[in-house]
N, C-alpha and C. Protein backbone atom coordinates (compact mmCIF):
# COMPACT_ATOMS: atom_id res chain seq x y z
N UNK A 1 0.84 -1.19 0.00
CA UNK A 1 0.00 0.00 0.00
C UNK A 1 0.88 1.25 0.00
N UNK A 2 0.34 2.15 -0.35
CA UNK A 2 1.04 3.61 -0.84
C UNK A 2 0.58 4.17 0.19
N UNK A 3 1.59 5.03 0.97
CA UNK A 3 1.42 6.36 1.90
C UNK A 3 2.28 7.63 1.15
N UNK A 4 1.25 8.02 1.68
CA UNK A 4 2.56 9.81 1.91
C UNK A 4 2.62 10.42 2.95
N UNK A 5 3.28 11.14 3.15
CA UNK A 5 4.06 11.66 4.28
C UNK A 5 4.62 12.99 3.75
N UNK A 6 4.45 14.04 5.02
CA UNK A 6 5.04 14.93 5.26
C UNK A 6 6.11 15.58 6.52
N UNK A 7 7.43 15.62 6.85
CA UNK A 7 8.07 15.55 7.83
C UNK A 7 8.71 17.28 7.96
N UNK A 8 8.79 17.79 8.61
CA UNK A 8 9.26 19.16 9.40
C UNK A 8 10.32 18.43 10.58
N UNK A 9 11.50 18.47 10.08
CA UNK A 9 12.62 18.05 10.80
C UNK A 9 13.20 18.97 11.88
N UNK A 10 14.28 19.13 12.88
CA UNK A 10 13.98 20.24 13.62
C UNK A 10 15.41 19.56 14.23
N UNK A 11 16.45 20.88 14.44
CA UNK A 11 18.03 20.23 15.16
C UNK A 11 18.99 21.16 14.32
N UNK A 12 19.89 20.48 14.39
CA UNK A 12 21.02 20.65 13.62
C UNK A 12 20.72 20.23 11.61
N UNK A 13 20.11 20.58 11.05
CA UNK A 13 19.85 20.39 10.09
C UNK A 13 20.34 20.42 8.59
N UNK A 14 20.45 22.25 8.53
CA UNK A 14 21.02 22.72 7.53
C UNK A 14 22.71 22.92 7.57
N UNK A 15 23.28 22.91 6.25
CA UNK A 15 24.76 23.01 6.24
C UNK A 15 25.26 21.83 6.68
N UNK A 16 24.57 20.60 6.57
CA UNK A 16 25.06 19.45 7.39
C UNK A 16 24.68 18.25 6.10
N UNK A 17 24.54 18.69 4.66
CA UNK A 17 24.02 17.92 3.53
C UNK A 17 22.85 16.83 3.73
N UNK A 18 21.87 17.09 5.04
CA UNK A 18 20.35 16.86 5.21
C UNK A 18 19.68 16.42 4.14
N UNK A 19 20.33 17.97 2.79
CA UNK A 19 19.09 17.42 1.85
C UNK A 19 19.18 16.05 0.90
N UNK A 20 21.11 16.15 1.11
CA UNK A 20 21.27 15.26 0.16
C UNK A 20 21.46 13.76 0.73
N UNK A 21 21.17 13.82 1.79
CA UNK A 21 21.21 12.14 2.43
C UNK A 21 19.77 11.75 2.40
N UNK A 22 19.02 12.71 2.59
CA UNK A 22 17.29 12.29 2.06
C UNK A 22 17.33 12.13 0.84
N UNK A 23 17.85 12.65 0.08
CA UNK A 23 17.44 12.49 -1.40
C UNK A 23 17.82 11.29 -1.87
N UNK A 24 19.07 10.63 -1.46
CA UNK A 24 19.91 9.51 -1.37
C UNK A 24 18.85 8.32 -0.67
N UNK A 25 18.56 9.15 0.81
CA UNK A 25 17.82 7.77 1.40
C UNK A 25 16.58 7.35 0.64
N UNK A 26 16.00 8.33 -0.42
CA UNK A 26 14.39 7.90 -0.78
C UNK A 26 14.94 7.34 -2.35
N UNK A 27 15.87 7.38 -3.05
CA UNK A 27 16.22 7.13 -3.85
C UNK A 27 16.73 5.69 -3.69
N UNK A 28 17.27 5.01 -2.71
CA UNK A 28 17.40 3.91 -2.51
C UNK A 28 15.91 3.15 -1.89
N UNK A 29 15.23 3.78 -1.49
CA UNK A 29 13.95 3.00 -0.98
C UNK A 29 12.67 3.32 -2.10
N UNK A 30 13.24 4.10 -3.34
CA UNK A 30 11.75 4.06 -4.54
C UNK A 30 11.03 5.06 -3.94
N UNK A 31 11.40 6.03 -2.98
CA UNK A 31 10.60 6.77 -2.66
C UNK A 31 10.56 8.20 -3.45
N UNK A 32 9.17 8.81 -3.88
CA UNK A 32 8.74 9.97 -4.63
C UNK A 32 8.66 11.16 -3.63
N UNK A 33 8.83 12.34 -4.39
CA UNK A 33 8.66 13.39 -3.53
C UNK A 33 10.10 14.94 -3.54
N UNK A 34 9.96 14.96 -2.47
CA UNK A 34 11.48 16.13 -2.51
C UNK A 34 11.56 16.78 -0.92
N UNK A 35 12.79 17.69 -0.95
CA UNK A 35 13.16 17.68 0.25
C UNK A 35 13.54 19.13 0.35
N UNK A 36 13.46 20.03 1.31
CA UNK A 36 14.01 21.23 1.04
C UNK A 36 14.22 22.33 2.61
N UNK A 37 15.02 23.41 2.01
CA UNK A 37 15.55 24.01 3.36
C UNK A 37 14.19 24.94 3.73
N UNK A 38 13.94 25.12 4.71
CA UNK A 38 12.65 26.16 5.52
C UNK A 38 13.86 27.47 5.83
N UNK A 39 13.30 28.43 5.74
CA UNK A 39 13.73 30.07 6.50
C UNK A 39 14.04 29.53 7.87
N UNK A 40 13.10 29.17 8.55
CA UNK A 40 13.62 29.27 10.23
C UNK A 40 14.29 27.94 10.76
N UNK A 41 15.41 27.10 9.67
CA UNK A 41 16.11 26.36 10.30
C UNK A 41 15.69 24.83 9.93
N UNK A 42 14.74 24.82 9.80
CA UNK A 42 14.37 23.22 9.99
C UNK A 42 14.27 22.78 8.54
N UNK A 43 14.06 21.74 8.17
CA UNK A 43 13.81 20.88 6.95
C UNK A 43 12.66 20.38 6.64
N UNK A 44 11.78 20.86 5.61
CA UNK A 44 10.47 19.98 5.13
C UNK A 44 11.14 18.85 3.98
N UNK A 45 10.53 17.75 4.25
CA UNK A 45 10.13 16.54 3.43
C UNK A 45 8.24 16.35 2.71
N UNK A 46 8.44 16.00 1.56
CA UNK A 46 7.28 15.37 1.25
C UNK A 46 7.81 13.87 0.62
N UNK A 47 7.21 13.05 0.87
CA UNK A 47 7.37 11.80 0.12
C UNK A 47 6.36 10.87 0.06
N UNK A 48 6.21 10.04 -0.47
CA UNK A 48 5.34 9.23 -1.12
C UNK A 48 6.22 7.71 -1.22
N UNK A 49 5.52 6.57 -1.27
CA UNK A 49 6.21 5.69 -1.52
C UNK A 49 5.48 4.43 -0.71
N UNK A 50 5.63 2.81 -0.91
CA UNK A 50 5.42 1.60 -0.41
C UNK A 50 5.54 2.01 1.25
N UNK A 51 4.74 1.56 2.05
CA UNK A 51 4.59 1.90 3.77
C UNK A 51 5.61 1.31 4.16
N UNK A 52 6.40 0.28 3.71
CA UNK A 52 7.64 -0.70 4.42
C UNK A 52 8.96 0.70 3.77
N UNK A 53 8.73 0.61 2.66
CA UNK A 53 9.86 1.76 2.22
C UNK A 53 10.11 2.51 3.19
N UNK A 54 8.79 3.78 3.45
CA UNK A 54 8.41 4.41 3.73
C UNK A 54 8.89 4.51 4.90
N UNK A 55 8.67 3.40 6.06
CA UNK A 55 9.45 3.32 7.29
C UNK A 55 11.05 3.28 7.65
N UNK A 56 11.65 2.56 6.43
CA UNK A 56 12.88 2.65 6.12
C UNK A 56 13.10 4.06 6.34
N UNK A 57 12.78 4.76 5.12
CA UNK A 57 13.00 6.38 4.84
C UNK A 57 13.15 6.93 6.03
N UNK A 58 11.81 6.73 6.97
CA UNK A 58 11.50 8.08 8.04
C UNK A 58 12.88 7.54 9.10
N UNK A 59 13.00 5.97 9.29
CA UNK A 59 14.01 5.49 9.99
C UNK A 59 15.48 6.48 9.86
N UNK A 60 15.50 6.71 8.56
CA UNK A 60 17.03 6.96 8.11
C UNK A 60 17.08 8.53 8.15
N UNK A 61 15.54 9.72 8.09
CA UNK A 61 15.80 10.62 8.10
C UNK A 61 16.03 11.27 9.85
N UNK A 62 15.33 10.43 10.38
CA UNK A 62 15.37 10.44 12.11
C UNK A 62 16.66 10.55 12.70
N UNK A 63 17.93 10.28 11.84
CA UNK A 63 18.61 9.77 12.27
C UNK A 63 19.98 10.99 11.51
N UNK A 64 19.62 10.85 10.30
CA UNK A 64 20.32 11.81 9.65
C UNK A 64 21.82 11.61 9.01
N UNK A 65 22.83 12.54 8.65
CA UNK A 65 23.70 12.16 8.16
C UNK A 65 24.63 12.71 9.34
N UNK A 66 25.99 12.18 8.87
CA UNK A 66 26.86 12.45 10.12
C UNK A 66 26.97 14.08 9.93
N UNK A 67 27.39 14.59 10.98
CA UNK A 67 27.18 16.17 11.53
C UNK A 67 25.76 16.27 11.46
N UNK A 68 24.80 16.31 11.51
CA UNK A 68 23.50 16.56 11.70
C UNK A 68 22.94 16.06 13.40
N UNK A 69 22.17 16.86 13.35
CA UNK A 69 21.65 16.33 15.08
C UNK A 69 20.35 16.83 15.07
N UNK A 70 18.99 15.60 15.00
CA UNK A 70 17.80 15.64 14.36
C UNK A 70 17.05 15.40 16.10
N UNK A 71 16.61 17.44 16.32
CA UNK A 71 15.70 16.83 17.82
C UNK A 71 15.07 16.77 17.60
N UNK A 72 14.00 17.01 16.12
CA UNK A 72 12.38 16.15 16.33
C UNK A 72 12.09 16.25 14.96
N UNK A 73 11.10 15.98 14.17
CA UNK A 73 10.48 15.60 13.60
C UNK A 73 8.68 15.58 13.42
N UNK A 74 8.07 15.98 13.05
CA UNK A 74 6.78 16.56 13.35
C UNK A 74 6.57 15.65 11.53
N UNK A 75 5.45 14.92 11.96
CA UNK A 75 4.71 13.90 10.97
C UNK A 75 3.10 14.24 10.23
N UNK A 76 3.46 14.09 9.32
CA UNK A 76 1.82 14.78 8.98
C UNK A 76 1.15 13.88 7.73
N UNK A 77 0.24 13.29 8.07
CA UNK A 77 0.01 12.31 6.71
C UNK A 77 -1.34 13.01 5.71
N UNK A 78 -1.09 13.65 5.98
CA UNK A 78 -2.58 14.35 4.94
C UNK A 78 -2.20 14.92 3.79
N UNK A 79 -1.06 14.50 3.16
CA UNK A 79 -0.54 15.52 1.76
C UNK A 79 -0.49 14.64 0.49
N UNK A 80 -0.77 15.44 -0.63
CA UNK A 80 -1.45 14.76 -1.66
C UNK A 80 -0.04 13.95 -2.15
N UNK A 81 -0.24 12.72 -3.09
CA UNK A 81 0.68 12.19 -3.46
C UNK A 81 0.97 12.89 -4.52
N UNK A 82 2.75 12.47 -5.07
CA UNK A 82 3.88 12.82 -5.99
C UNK A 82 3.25 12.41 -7.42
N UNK A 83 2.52 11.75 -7.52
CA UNK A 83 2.06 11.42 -8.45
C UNK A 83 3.53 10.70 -9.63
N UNK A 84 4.38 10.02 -9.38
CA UNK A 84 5.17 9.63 -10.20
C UNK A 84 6.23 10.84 -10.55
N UNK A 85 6.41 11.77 -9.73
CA UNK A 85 7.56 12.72 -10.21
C UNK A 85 8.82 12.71 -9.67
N UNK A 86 9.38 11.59 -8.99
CA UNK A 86 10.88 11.15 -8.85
C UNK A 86 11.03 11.85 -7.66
N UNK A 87 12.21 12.36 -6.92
CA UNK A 87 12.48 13.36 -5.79
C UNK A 87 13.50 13.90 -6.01
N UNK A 88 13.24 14.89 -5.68
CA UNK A 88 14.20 16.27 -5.71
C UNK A 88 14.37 17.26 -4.56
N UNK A 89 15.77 17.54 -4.64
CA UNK A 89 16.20 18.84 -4.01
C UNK A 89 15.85 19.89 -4.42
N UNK A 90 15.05 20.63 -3.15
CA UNK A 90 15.19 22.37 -3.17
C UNK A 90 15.53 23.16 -2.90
C-alpha cells in the first residue's frame, strides 16, 4: 500500500548535507517526492512511496547524516501524493 508523508525536521539540520542524504535515502527505498531548506532552520520533506519503504526512509531521516543532530520531527500524513515525479532537491 502507498502512503505519503510529510516531515518538518527540527536540530542541527542545515549546512550538514540533510538534503542530500534524504534524497539519497528515498532514492534507494523508490521513494517519490522532494526535500528542502525552511527560512527558520528546519527541513520539510514530502514523500510518497510503499509503507515498508516508507518506514525505512522516516528510519534513516530520524537519524540523519553524520554532523547533523535531528531533535524532532513533526509527521503529517494528509498531503497529496507525488504522483510519479521522482524526488528532488530544493
Amino acid at each position: 500500500m502507498r502512503i505519503a508523508r510529510r516531515y518538518l525536521i527540527s536540530g542541527r539540520v542545515q549546512g550538514v548535507g540533510f538534503r542530500y542524504f534524504a534524497e539519497a535515502s528515498a532514492s534507494r527505498e523508490g521513494i517519490e517526492g522532494w526535500v528542502g531548506n525552511l527560512p527558520d532552520g528546519r527541513v520539510e520533506v514530502a514523500a510518497e512511496g510503499e509503507a515498508e519503504s516508507m518506514d525505512r526512509f522516516e528510519r534513516a531521516i530520524r537519524h540523519g547524516p553524520p554532523g547533523a543532530r535531528v531533535d524532532r520531527v513533526d509527521v503529517f500524513d494528509d498531503v497529496p501524493g507525488s504522483r510519479g515525479a521522482g524526488f528532488s532537491v530544493r
